[in-house]
C-alpha atoms as a PDB file:
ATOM      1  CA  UNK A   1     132.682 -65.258  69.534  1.00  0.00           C
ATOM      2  CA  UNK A   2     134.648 -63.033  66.910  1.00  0.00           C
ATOM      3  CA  UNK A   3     133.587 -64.397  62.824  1.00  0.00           C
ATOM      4  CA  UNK A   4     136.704 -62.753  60.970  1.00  0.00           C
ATOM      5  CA  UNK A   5     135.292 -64.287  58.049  1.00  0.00           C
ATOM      6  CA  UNK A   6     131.254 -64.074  57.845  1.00  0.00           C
ATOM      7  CA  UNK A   7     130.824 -60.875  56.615  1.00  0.00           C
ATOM      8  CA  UNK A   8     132.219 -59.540  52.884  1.00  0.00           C
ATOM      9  CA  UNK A   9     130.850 -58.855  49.794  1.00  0.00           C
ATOM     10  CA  UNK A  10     132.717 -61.093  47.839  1.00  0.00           C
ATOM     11  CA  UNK A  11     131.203 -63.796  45.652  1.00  0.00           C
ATOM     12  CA  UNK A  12     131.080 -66.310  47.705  1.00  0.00           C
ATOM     13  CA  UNK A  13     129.816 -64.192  50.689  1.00  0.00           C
ATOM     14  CA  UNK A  14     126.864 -63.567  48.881  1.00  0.00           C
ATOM     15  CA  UNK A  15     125.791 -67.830  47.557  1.00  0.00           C
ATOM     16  CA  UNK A  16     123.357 -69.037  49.621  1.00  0.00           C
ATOM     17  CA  UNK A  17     124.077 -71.082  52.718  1.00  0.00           C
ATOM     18  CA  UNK A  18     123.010 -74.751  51.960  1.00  0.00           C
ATOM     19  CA  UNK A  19     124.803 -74.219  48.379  1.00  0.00           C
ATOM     20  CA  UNK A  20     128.084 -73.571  50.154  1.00  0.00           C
ATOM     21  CA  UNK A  21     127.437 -76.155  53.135  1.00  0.00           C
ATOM     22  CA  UNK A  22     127.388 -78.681  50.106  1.00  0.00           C
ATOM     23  CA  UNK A  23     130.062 -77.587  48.235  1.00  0.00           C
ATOM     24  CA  UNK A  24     132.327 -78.303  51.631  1.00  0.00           C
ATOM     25  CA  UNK A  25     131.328 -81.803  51.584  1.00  0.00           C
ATOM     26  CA  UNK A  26     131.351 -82.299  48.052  1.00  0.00           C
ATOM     27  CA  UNK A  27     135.017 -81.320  48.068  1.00  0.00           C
ATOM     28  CA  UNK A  28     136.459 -81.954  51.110  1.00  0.00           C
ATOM     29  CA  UNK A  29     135.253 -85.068  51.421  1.00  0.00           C
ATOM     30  CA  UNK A  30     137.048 -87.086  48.144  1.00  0.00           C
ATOM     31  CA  UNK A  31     140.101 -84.559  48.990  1.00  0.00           C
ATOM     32  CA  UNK A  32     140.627 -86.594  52.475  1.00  0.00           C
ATOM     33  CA  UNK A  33     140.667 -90.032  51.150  1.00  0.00           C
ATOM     34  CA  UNK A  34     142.834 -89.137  47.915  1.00  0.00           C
ATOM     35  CA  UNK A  35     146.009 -91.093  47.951  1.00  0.00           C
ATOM     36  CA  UNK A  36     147.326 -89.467  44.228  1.00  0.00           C
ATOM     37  CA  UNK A  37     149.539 -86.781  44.766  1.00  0.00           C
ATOM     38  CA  UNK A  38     148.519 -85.074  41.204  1.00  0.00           C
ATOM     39  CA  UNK A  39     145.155 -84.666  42.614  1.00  0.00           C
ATOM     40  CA  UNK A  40     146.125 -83.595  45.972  1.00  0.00           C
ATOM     41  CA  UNK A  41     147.923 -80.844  44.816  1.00  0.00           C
ATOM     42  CA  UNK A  42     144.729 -79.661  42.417  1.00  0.00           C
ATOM     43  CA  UNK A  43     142.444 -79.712  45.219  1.00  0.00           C
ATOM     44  CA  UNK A  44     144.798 -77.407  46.980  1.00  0.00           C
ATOM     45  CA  UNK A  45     144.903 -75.103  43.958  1.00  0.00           C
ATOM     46  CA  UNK A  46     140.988 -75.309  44.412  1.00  0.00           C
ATOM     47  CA  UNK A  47     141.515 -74.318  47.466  1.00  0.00           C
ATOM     48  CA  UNK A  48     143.582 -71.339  46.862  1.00  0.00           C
ATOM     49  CA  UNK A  49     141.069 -70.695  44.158  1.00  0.00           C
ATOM     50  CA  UNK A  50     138.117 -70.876  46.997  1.00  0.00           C
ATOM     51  CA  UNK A  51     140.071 -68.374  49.081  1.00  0.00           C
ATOM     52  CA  UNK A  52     140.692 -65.915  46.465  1.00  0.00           C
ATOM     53  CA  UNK A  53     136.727 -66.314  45.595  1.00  0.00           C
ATOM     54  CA  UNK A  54     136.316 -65.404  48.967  1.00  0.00           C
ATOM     55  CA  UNK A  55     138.755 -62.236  49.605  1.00  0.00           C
ATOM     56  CA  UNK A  56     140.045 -63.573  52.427  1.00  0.00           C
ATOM     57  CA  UNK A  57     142.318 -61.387  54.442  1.00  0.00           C
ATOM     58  CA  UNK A  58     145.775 -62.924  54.891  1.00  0.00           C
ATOM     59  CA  UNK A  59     146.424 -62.042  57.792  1.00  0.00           C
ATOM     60  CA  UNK A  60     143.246 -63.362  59.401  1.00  0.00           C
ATOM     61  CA  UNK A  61     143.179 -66.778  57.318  1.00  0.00           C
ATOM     62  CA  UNK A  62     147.440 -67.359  58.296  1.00  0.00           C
ATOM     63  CA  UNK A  63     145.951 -67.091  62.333  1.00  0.00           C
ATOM     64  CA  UNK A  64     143.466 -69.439  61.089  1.00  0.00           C
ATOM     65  CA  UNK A  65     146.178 -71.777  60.302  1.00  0.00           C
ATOM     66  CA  UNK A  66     148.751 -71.672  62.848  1.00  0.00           C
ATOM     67  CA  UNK A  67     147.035 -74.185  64.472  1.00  0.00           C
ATOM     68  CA  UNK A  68     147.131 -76.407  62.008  1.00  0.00           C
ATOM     69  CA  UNK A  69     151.029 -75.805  60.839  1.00  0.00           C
ATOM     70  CA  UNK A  70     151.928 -76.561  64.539  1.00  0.00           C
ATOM     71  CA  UNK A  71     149.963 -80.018  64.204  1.00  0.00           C
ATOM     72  CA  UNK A  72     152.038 -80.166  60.892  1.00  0.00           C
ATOM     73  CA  UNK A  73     154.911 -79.521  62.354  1.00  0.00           C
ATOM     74  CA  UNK A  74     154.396 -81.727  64.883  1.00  0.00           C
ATOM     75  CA  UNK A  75     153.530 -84.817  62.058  1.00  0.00           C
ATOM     76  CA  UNK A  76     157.023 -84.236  60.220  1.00  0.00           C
ATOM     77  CA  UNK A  77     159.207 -84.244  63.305  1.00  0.00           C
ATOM     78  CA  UNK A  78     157.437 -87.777  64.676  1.00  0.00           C
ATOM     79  CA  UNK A  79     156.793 -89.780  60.888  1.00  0.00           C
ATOM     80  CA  UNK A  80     160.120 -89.796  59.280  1.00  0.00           C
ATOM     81  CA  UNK A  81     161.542 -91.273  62.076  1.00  0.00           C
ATOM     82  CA  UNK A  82     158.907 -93.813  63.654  1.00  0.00           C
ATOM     83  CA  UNK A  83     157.679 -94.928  60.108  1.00  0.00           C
ATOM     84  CA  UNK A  84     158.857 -98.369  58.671  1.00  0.00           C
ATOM     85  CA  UNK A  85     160.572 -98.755  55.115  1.00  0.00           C
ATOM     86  CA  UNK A  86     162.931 -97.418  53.177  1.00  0.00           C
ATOM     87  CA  UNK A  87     165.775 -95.635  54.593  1.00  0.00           C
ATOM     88  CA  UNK A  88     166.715 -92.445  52.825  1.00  0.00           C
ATOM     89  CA  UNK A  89     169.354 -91.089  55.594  1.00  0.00           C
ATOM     90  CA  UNK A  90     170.499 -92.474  58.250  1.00  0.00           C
ATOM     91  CA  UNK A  91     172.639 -90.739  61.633  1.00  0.00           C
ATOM     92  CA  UNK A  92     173.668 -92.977  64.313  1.00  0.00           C
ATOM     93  CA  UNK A  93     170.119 -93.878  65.310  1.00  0.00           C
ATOM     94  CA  UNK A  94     168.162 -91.116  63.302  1.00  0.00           C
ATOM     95  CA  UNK A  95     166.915 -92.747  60.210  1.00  0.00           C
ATOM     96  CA  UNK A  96     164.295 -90.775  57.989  1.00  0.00           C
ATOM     97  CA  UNK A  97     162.283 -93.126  55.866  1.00  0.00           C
ATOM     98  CA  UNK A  98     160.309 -92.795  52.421  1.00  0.00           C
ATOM     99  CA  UNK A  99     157.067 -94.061  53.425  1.00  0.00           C
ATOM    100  CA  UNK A 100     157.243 -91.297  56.576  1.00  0.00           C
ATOM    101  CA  UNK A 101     157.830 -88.584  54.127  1.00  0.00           C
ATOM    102  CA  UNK A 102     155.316 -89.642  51.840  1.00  0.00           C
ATOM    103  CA  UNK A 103     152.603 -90.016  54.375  1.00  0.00           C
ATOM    104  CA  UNK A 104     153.932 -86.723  55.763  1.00  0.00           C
ATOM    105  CA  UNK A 105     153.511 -85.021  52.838  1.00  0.00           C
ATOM    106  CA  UNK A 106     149.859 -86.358  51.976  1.00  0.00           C
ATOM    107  CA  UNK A 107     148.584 -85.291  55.419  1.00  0.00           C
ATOM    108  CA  UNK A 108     149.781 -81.639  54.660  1.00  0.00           C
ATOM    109  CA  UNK A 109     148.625 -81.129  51.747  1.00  0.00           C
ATOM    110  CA  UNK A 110     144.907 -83.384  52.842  1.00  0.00           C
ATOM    111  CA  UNK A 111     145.328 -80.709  55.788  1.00  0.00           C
ATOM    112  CA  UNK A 112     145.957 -77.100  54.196  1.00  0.00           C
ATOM    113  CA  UNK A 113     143.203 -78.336  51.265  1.00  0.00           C
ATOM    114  CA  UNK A 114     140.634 -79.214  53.414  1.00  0.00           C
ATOM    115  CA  UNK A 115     140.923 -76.663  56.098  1.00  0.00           C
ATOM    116  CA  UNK A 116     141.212 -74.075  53.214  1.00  0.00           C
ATOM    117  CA  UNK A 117     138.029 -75.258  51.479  1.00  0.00           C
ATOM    118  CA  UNK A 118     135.849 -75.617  54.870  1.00  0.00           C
ATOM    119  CA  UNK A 119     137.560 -71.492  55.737  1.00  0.00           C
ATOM    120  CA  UNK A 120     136.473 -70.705  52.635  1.00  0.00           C
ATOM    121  CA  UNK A 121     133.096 -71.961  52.210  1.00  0.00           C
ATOM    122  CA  UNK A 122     131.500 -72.030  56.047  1.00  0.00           C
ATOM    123  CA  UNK A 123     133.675 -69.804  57.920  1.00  0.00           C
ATOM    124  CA  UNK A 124     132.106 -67.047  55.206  1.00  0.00           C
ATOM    125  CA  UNK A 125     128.639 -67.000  57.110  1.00  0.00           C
ATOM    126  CA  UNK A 126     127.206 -66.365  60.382  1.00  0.00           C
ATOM    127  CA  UNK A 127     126.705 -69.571  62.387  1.00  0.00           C
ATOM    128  CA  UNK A 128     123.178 -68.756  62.574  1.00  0.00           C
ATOM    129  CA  UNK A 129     122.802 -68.955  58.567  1.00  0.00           C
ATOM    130  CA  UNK A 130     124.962 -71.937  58.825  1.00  0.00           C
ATOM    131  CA  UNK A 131     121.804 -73.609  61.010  1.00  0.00           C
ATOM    132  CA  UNK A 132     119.748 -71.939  58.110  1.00  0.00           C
ATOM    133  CA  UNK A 133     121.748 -74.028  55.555  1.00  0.00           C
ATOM    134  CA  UNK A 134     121.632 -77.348  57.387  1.00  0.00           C
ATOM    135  CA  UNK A 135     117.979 -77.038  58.505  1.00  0.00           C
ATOM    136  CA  UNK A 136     116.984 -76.489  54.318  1.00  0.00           C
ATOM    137  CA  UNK A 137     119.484 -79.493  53.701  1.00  0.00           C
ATOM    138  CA  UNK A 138     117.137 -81.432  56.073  1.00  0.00           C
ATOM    139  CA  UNK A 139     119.779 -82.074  58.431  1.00  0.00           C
ATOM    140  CA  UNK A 140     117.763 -83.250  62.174  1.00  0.00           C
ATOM    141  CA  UNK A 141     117.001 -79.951  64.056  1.00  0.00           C
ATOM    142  CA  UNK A 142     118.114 -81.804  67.014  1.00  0.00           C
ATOM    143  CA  UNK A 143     121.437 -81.184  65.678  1.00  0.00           C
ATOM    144  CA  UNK A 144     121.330 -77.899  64.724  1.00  0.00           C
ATOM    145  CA  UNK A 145     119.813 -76.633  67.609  1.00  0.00           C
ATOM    146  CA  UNK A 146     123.051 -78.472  69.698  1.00  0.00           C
ATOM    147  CA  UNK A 147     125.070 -76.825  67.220  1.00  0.00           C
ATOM    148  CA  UNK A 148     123.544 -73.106  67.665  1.00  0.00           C
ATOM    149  CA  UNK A 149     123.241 -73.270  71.115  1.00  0.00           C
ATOM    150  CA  UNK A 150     127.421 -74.893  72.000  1.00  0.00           C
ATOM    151  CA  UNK A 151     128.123 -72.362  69.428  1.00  0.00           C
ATOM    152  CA  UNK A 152     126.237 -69.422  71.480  1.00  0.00           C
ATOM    153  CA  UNK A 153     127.380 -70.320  74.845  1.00  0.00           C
ATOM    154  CA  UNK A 154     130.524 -71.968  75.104  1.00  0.00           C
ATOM    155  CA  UNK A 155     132.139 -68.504  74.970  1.00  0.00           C
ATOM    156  CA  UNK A 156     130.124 -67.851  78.299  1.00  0.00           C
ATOM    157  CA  UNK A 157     131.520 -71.214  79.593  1.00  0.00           C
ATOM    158  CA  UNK A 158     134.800 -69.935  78.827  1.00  0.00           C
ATOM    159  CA  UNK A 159     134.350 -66.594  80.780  1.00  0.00           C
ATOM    160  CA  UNK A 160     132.550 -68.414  83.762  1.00  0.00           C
ATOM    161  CA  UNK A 161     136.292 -70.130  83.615  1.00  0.00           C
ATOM    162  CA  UNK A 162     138.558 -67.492  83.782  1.00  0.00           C
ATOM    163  CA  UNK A 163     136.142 -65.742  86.571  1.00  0.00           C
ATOM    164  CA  UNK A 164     136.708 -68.863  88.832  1.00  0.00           C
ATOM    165  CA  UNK A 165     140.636 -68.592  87.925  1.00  0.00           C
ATOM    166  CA  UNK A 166     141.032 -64.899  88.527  1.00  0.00           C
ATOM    167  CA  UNK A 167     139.150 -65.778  92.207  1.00  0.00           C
ATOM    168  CA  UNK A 168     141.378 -68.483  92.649  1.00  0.00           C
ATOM    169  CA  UNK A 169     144.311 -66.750  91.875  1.00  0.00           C
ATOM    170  CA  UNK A 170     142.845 -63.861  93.946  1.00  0.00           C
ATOM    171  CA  UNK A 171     143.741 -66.567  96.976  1.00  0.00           C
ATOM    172  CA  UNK A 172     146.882 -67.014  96.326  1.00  0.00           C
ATOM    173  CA  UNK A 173     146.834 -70.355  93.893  1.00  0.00           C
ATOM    174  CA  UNK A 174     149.758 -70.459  91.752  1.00  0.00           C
ATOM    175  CA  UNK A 175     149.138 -73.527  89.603  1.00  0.00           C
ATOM    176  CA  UNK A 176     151.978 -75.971  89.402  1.00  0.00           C
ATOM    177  CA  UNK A 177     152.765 -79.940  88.832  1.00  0.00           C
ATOM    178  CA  UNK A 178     151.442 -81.274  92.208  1.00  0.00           C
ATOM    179  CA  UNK A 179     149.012 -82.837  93.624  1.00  0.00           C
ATOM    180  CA  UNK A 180     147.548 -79.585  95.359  1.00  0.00           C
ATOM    181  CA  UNK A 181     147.268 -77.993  92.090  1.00  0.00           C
ATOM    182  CA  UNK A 182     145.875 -81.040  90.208  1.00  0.00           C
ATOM    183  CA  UNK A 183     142.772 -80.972  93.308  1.00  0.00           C
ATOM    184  CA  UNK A 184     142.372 -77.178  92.977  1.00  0.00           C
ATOM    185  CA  UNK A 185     141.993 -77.977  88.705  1.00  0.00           C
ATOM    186  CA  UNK A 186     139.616 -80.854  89.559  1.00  0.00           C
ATOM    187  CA  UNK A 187     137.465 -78.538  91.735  1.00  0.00           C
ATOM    188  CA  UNK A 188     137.223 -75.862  89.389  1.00  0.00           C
ATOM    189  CA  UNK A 189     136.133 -78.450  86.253  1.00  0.00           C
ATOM    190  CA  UNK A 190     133.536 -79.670  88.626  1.00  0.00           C
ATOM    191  CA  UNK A 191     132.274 -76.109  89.449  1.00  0.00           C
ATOM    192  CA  UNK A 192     132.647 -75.439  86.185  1.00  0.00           C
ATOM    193  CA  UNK A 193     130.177 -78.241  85.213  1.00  0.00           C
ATOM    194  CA  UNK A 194     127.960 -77.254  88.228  1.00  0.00           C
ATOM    195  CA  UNK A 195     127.680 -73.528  87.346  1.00  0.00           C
ATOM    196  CA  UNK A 196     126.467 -74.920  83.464  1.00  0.00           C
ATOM    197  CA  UNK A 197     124.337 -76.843  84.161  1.00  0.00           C
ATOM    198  CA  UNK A 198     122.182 -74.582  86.102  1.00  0.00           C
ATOM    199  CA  UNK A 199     122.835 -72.200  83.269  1.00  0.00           C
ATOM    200  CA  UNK A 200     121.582 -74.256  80.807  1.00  0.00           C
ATOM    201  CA  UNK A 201     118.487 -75.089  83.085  1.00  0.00           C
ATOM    202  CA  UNK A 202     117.763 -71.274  83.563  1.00  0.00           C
ATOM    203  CA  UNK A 203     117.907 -70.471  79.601  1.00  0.00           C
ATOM    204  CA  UNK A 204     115.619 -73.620  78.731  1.00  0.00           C
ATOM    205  CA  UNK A 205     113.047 -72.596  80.808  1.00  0.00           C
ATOM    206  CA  UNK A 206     113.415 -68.631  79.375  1.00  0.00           C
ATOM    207  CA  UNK A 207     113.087 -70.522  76.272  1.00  0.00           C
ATOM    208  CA  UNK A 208     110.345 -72.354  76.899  1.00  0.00           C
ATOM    209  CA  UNK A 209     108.332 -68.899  78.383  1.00  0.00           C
ATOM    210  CA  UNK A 210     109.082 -67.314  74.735  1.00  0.00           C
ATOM    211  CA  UNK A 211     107.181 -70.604  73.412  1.00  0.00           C
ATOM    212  CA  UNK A 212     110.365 -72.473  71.847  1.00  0.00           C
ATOM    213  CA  UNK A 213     108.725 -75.931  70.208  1.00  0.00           C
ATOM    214  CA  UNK A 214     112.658 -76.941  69.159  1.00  0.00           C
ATOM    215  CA  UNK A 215     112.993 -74.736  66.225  1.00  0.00           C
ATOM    216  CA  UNK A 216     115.102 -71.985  65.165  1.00  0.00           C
ATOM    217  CA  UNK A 217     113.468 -69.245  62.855  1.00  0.00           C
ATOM    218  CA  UNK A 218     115.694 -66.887  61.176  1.00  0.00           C
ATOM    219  CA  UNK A 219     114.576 -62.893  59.855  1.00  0.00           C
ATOM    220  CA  UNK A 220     116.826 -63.652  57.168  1.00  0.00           C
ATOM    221  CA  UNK A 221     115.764 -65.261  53.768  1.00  0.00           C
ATOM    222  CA  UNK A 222     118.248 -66.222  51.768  1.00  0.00           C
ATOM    223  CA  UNK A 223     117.412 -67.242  48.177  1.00  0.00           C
ATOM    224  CA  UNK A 224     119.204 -69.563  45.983  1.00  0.00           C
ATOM    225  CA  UNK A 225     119.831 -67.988  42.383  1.00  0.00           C
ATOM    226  CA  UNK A 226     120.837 -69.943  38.983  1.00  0.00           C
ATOM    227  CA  UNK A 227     124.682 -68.716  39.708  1.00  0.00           C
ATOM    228  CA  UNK A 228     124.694 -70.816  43.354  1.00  0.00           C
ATOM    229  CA  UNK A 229     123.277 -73.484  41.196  1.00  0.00           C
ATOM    230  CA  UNK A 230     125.792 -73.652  38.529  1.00  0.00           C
ATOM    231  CA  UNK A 231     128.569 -72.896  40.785  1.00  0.00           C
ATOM    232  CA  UNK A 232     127.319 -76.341  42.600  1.00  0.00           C
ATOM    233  CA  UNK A 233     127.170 -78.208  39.226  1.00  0.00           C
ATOM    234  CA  UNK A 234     130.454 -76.859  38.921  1.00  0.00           C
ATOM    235  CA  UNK A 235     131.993 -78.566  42.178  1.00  0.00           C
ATOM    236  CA  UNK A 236     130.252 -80.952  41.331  1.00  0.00           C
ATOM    237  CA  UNK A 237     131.473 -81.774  38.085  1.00  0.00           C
ATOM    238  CA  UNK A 238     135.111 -80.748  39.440  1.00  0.00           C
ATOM    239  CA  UNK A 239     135.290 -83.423  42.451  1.00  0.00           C
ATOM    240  CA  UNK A 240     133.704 -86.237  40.483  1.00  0.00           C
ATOM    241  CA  UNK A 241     136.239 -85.791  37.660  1.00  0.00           C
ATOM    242  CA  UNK A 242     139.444 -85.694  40.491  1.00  0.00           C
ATOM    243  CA  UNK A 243     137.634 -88.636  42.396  1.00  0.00           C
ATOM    244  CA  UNK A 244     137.669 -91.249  39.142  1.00  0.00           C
ATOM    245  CA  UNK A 245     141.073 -89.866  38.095  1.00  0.00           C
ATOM    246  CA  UNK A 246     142.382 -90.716  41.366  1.00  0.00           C
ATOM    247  CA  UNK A 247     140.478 -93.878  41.213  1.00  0.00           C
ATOM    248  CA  UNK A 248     142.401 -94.632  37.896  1.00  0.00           C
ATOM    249  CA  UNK A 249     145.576 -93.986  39.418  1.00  0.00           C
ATOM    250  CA  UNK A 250     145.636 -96.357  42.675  1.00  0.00           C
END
């Protein structure tokens, strides 16, 4: 799977894994239950801050996001209208209220921060240094190994899927809203399921001949430095001082 991100030279490129895997939590975590709009809009400025840091390239981080403006998009078309309170315009039956547009506008800017912050921080490294990171943070390496491995093959999952479409459309299936269609989908997710499973069966026991014990080992040593440590500190410092301001404000 393509990492548009992982590789640079940048600053934040070079901190070490479990420094930055912290740093996401640390910020996006009090940035998703903020309620204060003040402090909503400085952790987006951190997060513009983050992406400069990083030396992002716009036009890689904006495909990043379409995503996530279409779910936005989405939010302010539904909200205005279904939320309850305090008209602000009303059209025949179209009535826009405050609390929608409020809650609208929270969401966005919970959304861009947070996404921002997490692109900025852990889309900057390899998945396999990200497994690095959590297994020094003492994360279960049950979890990382589930991570590594969905990570490693779910883009082989994805081409097993289009093989069994191009066969199917090979015979003539033209998929469509009937029932015909909706058996020929069902068959293919069970095949699907079939086909990885036996997959997954076939690379554990590969595993097991190279003498896997349920541990990932990494050539790569990464070392943590006094600058990851103050830039840490630094978050730290940052998201505890937004998180009691907040506080102060509700």
């Amino acid at each position: 799977m393509e990492e548009p991100f992982a590789f640079g030279e940048s600053f934040i490129h070079r901190m070490s894994p479990e420094i930055k895997i912290a740093a996401a939590f640390i910020l996006s975590l009090p940035a998703a239950v903020s309620q204060y709009f003040p402090v909503l809009l400085l952790y987006l400025g951190i997060s513009f801050c983050l992406v400069m840091f990083a030396d992002l390239k716009p036009a890689d981080l904006l495909k990043r996001l379409k995503p996530l403006f279409l779910f936005l998009l989405m939010i302010w078309i539904i909200l205005p209208l279904t939320a309850e309170g305090q008209v602000l315009y009303e059209w025949y039956w179209i009535k826009i209220t405050r609390p929608g547009l409020v809650l609208c506008t929270g969401i966005t800017l919970k959304s861009i921060s947070i996404v921002l912050i997490l692109t900025s921080l852990l889309a900057t490294m390899p998945v396999a240094a990200l497994g690095n990171g959590l297994q020094k943070l003492h994360v279960p390496d049950k979890f990382v190994f589930l991570l590594l491995m969905c990570y490693r093959y779910i883009a082989v999952i994805e081409e097993e899927y289009r093989r069994l479409m191009r066969a199917a459309r090979f015979r003539g299936f033209k998929p469509g809203t009937n029932l015909h269609s909706y058996k020929i989908f069902a068959y293919l997710a069970g095949m699907l399921f079939v086909r990885a499973s036996l997959r997954a069966q076939r690379v554990h026991r590969a595993m097991l001949c190279r003498g896997f014990n349920g541990t990932f080992h990494t050539l790569n040593i990464y070392h943590t430095n006094g600058r990851d440590w103050l830039f840490l500190a630094g978050i730290c410092i940052i998201s505890l001082c937004l998180t009691i301001y907040n506080w102060s404000k509700i």
